[in-house]
PDB file of N, CA and C in Angstrom:
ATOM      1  N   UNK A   1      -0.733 -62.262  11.944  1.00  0.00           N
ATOM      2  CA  UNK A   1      -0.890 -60.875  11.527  1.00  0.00           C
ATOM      3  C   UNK A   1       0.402 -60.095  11.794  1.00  0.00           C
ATOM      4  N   UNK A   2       0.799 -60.543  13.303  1.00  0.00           N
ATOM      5  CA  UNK A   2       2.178 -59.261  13.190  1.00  0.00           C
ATOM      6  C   UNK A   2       3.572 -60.077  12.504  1.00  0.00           C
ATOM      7  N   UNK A   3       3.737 -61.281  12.583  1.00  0.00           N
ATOM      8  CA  UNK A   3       4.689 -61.798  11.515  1.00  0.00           C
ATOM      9  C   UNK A   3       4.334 -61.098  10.003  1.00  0.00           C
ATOM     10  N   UNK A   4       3.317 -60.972   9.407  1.00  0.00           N
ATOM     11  CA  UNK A   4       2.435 -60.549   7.848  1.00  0.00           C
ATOM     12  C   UNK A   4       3.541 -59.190   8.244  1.00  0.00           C
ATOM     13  N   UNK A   5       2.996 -58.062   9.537  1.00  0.00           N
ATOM     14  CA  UNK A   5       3.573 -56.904   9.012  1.00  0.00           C
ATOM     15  C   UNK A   5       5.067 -56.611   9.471  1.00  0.00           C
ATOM     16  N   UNK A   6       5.496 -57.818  10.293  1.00  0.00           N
ATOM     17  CA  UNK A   6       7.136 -57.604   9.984  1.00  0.00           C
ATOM     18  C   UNK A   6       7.924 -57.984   9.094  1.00  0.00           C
ATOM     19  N   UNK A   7       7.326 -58.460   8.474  1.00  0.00           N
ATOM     20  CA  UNK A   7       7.718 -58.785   6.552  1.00  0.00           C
ATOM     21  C   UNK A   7       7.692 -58.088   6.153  1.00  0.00           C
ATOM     22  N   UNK A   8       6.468 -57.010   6.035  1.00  0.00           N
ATOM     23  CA  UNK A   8       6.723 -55.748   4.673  1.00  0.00           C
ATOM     24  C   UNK A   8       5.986 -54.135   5.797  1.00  0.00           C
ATOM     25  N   UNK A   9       7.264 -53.919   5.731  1.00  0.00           N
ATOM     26  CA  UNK A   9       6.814 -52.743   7.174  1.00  0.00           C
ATOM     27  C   UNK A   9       6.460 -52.002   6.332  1.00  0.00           C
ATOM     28  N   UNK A  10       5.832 -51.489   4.680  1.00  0.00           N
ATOM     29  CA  UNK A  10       5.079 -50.639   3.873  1.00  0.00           C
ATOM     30  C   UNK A  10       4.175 -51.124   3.740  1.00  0.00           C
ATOM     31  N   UNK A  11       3.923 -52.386   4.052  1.00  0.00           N
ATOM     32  CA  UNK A  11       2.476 -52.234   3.309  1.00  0.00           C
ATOM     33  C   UNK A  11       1.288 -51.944   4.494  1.00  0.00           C
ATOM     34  N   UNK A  12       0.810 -50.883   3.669  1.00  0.00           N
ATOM     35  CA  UNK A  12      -0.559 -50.479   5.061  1.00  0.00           C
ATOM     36  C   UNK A  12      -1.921 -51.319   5.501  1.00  0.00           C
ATOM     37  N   UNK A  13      -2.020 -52.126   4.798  1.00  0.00           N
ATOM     38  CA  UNK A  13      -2.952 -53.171   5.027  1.00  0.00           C
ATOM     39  C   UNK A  13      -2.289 -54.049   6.297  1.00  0.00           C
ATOM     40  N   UNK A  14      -1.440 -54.643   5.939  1.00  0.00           N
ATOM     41  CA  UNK A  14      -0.574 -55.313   7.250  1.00  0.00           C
ATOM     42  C   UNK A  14      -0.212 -54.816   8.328  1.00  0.00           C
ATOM     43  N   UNK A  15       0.387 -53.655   7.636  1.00  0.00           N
ATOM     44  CA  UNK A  15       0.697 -52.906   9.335  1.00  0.00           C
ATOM     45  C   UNK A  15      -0.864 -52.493   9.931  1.00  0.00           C
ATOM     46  N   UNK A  16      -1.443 -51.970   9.348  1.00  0.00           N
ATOM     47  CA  UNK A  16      -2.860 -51.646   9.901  1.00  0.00           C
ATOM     48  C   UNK A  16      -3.944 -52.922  10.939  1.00  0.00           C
ATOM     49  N   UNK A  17      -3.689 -54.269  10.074  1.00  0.00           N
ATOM     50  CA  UNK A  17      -3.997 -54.814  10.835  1.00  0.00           C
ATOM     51  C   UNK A  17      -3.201 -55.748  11.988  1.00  0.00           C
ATOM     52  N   UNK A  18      -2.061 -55.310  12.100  1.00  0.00           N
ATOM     53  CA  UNK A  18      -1.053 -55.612  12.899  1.00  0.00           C
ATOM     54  C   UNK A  18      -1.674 -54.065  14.024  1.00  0.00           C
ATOM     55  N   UNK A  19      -1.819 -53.472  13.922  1.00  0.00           N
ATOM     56  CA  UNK A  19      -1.975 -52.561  14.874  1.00  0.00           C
ATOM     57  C   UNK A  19      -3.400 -52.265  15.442  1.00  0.00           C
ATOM     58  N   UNK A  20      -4.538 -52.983  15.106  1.00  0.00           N
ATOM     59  CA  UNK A  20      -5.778 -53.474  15.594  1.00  0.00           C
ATOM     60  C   UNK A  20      -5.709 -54.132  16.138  1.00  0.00           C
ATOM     61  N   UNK A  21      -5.129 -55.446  16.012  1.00  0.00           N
ATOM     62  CA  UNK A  21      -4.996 -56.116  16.932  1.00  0.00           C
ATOM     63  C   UNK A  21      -4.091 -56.295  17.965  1.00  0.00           C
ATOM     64  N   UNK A  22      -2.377 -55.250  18.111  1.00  0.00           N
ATOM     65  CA  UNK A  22      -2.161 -54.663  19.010  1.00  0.00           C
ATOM     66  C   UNK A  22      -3.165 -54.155  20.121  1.00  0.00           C
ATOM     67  N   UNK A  23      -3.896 -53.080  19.560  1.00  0.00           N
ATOM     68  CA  UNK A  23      -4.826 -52.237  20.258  1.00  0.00           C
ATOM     69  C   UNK A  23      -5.917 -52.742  20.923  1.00  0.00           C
ATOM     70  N   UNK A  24      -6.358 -54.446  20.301  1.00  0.00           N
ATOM     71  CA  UNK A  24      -7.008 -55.143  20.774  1.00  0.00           C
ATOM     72  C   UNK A  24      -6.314 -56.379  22.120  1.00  0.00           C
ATOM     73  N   UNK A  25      -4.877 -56.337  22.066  1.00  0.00           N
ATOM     74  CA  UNK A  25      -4.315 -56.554  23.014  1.00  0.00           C
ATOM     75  C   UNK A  25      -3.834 -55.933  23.687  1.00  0.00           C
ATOM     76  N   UNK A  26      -4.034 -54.528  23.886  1.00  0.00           N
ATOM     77  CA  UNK A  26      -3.519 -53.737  25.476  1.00  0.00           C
ATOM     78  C   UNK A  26      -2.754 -53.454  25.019  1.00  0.00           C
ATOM     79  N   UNK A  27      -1.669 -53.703  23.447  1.00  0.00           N
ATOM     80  CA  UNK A  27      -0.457 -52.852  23.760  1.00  0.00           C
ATOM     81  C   UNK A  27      -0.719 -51.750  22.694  1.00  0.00           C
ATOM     82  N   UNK A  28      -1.447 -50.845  23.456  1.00  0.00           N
ATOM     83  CA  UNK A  28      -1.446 -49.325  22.732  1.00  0.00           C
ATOM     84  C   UNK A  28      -0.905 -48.898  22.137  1.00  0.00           C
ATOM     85  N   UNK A  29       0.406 -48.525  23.134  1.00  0.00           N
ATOM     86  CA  UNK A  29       1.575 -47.896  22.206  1.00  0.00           C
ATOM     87  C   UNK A  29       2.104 -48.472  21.618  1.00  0.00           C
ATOM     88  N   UNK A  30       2.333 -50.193  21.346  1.00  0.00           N
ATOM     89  CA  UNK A  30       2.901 -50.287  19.996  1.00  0.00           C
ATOM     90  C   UNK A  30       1.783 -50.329  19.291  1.00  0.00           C
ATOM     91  N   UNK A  31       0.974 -50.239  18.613  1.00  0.00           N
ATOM     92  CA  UNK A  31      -0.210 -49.914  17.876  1.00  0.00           C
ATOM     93  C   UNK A  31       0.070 -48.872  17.472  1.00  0.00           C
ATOM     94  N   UNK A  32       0.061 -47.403  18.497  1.00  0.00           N
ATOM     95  CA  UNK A  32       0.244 -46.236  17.896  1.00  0.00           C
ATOM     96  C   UNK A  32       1.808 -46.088  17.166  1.00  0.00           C
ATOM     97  N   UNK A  33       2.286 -46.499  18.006  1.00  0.00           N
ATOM     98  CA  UNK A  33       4.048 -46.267  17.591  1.00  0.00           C
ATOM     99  C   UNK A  33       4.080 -46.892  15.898  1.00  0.00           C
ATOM    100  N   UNK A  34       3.429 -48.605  15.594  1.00  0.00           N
ATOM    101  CA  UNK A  34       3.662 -48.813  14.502  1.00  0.00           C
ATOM    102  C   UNK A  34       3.013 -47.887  13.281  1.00  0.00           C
ATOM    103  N   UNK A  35       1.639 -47.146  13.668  1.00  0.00           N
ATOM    104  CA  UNK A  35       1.222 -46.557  12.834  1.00  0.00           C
ATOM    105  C   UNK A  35       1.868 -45.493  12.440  1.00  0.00           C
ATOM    106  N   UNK A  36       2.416 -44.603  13.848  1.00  0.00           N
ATOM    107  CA  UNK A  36       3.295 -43.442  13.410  1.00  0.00           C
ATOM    108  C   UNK A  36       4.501 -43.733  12.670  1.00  0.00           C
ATOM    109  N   UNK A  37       4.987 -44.297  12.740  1.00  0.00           N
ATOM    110  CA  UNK A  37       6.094 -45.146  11.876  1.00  0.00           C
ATOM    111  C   UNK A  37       5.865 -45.455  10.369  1.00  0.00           C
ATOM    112  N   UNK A  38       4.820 -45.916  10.229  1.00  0.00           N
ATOM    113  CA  UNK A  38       4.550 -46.032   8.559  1.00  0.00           C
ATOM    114  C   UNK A  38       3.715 -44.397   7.716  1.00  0.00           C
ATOM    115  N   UNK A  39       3.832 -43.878   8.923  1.00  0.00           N
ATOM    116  CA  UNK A  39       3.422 -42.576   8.447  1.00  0.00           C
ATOM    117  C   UNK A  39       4.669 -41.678   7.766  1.00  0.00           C
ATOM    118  N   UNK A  40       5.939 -41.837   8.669  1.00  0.00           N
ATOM    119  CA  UNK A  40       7.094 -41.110   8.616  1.00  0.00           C
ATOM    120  C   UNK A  40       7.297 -41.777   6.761  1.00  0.00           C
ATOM    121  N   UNK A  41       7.283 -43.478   6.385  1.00  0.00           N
ATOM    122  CA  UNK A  41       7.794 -43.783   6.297  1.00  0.00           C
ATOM    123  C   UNK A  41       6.716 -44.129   4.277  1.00  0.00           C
ATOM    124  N   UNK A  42       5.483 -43.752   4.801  1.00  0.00           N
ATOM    125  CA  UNK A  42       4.652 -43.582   2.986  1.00  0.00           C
ATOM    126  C   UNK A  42       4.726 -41.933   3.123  1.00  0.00           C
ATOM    127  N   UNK A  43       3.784 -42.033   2.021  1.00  0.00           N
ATOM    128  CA  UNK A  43       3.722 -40.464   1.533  1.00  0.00           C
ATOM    129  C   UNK A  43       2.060 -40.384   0.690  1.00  0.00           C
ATOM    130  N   UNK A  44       1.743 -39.216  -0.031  1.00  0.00           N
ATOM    131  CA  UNK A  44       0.441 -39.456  -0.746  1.00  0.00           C
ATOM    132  C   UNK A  44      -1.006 -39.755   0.341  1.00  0.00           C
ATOM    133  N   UNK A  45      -1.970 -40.543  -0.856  1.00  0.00           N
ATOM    134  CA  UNK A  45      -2.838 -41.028  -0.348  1.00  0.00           C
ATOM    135  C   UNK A  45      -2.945 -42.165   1.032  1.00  0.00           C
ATOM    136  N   UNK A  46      -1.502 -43.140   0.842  1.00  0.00           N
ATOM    137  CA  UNK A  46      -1.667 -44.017   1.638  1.00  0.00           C
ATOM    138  C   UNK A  46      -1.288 -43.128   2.936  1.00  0.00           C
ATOM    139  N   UNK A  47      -0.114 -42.642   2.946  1.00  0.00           N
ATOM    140  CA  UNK A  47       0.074 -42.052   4.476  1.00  0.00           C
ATOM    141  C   UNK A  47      -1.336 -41.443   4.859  1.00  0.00           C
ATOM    142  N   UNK A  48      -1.802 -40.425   4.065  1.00  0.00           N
ATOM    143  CA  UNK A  48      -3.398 -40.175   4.559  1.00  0.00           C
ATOM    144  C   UNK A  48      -4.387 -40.862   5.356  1.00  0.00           C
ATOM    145  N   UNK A  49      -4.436 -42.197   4.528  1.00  0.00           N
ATOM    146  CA  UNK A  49      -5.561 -43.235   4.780  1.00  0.00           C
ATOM    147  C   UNK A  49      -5.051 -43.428   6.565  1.00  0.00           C
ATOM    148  N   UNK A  50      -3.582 -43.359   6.675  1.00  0.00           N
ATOM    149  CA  UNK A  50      -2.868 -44.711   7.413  1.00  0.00           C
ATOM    150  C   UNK A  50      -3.241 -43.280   9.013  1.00  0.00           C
ATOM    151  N   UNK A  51      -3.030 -42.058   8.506  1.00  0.00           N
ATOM    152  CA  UNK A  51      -3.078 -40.937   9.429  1.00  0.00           C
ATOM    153  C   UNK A  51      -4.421 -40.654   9.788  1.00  0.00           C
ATOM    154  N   UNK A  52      -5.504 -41.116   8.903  1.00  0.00           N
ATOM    155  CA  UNK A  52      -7.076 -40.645   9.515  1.00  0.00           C
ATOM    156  C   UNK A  52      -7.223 -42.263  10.232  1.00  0.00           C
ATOM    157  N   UNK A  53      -6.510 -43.113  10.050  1.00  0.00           N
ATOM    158  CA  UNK A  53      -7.171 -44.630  11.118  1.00  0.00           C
ATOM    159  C   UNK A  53      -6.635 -43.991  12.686  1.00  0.00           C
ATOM    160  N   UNK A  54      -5.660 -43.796  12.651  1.00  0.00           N
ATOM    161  CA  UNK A  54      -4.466 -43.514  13.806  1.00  0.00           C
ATOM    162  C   UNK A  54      -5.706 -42.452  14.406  1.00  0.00           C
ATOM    163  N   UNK A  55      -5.947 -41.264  13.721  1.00  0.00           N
ATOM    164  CA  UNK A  55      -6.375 -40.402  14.619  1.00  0.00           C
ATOM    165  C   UNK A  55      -8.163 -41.057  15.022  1.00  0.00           C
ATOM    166  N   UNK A  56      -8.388 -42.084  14.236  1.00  0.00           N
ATOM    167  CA  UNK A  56      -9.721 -42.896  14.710  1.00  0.00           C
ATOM    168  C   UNK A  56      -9.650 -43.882  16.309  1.00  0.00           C
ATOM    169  N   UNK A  57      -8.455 -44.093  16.148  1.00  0.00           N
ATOM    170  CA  UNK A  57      -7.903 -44.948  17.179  1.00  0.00           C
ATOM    171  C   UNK A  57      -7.806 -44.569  18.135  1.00  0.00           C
ATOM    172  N   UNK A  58      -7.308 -43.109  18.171  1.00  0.00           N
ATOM    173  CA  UNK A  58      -6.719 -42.442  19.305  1.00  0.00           C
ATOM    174  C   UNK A  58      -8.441 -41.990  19.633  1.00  0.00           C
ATOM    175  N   UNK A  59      -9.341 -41.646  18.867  1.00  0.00           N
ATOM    176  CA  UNK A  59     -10.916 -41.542  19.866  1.00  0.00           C
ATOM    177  C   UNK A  59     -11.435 -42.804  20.733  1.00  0.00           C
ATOM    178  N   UNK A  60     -10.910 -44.019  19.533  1.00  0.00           N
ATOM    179  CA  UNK A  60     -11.546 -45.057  20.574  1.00  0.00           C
ATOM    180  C   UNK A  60     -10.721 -45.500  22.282  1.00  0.00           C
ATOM    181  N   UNK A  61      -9.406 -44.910  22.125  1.00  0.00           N
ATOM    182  CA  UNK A  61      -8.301 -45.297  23.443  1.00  0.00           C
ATOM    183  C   UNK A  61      -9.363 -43.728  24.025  1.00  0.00           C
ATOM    184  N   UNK A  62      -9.332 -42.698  23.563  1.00  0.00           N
ATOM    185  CA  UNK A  62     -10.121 -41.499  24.407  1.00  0.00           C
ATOM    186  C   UNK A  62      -8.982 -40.576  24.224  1.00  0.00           C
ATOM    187  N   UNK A  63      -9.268 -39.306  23.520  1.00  0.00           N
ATOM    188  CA  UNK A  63      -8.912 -38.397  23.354  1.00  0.00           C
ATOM    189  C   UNK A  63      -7.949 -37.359  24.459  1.00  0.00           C
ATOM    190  N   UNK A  64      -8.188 -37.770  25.524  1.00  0.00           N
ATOM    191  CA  UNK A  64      -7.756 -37.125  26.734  1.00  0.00           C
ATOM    192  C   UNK A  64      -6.396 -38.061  27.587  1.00  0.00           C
ATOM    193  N   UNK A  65      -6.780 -39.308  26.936  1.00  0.00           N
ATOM    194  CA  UNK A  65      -5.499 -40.568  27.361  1.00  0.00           C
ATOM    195  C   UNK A  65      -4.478 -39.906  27.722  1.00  0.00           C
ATOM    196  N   UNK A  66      -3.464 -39.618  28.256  1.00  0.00           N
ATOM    197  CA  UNK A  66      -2.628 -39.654  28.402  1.00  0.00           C
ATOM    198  C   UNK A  66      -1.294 -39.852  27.443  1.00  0.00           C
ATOM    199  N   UNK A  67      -1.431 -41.570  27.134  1.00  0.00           N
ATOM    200  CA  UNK A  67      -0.557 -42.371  25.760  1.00  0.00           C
ATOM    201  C   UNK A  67      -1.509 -41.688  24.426  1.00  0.00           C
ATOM    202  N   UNK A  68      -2.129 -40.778  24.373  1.00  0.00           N
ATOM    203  CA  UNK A  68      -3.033 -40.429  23.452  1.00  0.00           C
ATOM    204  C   UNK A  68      -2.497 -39.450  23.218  1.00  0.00           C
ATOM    205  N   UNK A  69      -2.459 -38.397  24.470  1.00  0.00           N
ATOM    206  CA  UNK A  69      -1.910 -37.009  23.675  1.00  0.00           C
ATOM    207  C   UNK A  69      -0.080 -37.101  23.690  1.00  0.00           C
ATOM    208  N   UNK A  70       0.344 -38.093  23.849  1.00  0.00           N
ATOM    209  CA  UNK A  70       1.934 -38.412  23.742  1.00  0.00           C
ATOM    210  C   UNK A  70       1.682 -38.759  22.019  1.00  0.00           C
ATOM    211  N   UNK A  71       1.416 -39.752  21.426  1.00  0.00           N
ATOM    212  CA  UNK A  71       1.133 -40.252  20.546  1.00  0.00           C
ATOM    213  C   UNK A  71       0.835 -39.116  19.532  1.00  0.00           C
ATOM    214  N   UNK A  72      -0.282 -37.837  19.630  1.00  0.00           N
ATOM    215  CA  UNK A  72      -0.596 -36.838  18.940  1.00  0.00           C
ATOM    216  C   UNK A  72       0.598 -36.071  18.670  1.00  0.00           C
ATOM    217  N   UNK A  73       1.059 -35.444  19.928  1.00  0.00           N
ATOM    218  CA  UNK A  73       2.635 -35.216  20.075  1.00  0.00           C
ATOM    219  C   UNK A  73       3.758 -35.585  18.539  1.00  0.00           C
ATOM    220  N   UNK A  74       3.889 -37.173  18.702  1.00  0.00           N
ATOM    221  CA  UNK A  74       4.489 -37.802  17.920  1.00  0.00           C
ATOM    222  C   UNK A  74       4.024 -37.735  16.115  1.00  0.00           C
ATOM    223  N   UNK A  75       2.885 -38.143  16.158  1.00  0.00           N
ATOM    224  CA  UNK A  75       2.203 -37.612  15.045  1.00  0.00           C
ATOM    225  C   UNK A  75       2.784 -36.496  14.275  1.00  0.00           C
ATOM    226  N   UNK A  76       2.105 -35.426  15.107  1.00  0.00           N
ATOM    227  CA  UNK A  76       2.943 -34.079  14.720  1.00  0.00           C
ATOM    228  C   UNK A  76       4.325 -34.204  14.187  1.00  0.00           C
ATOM    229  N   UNK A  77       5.114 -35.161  15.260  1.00  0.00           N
ATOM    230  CA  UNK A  77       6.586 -34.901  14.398  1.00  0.00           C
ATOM    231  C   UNK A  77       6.591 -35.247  13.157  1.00  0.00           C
ATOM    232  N   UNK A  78       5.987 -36.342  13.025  1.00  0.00           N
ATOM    233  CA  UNK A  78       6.348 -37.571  11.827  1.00  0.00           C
ATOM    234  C   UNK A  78       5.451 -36.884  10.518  1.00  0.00           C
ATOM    235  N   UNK A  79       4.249 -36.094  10.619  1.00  0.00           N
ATOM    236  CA  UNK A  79       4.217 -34.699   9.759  1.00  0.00           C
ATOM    237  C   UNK A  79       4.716 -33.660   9.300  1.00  0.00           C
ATOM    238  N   UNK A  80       5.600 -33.218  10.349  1.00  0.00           N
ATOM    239  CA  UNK A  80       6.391 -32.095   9.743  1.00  0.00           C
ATOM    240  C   UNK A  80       7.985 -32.138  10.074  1.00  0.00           C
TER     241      UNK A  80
END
């Protein structure tokens, strides 16, 4: 899976599931980091799709996390 999304760092299917199963191995922040990253980096519908998983993610790590509200933080940039 994360070889799939270091091949094509656009496509959101790959990176998406490159970053589940990050998140399913403890490493959070690259999970969040890769998602914020393909956010900076589509536009349209897909950045959308790719920005409502991220903020799904960040409920299941817990809203109050710590690496959660850093991550929101980041978000923000990569929006405006």
């Amino acid at each position: 899976i994360l070889a799939k999304a270091a091949a094509a760092p656009t496509d959101s299917d790959a990176q998406l599931a490159a970053a589940d199963a990050e998140l399913m191995g403890g490493a959070t922040q690259l999970a969040f980091n890769r998602l914020i990253e393909l956010i900076r980096n589509t536009s349209g519908a897909q950045r959308e799709a790719v920005r409502l998983r991220l903020l799904e993610l960040f409920e299941t790590v817990g809203p109050a996390e710590p690496i959660v509200l850093k991550a929101r933080r980041d978000l923000m940039s990569a929006l405006f």
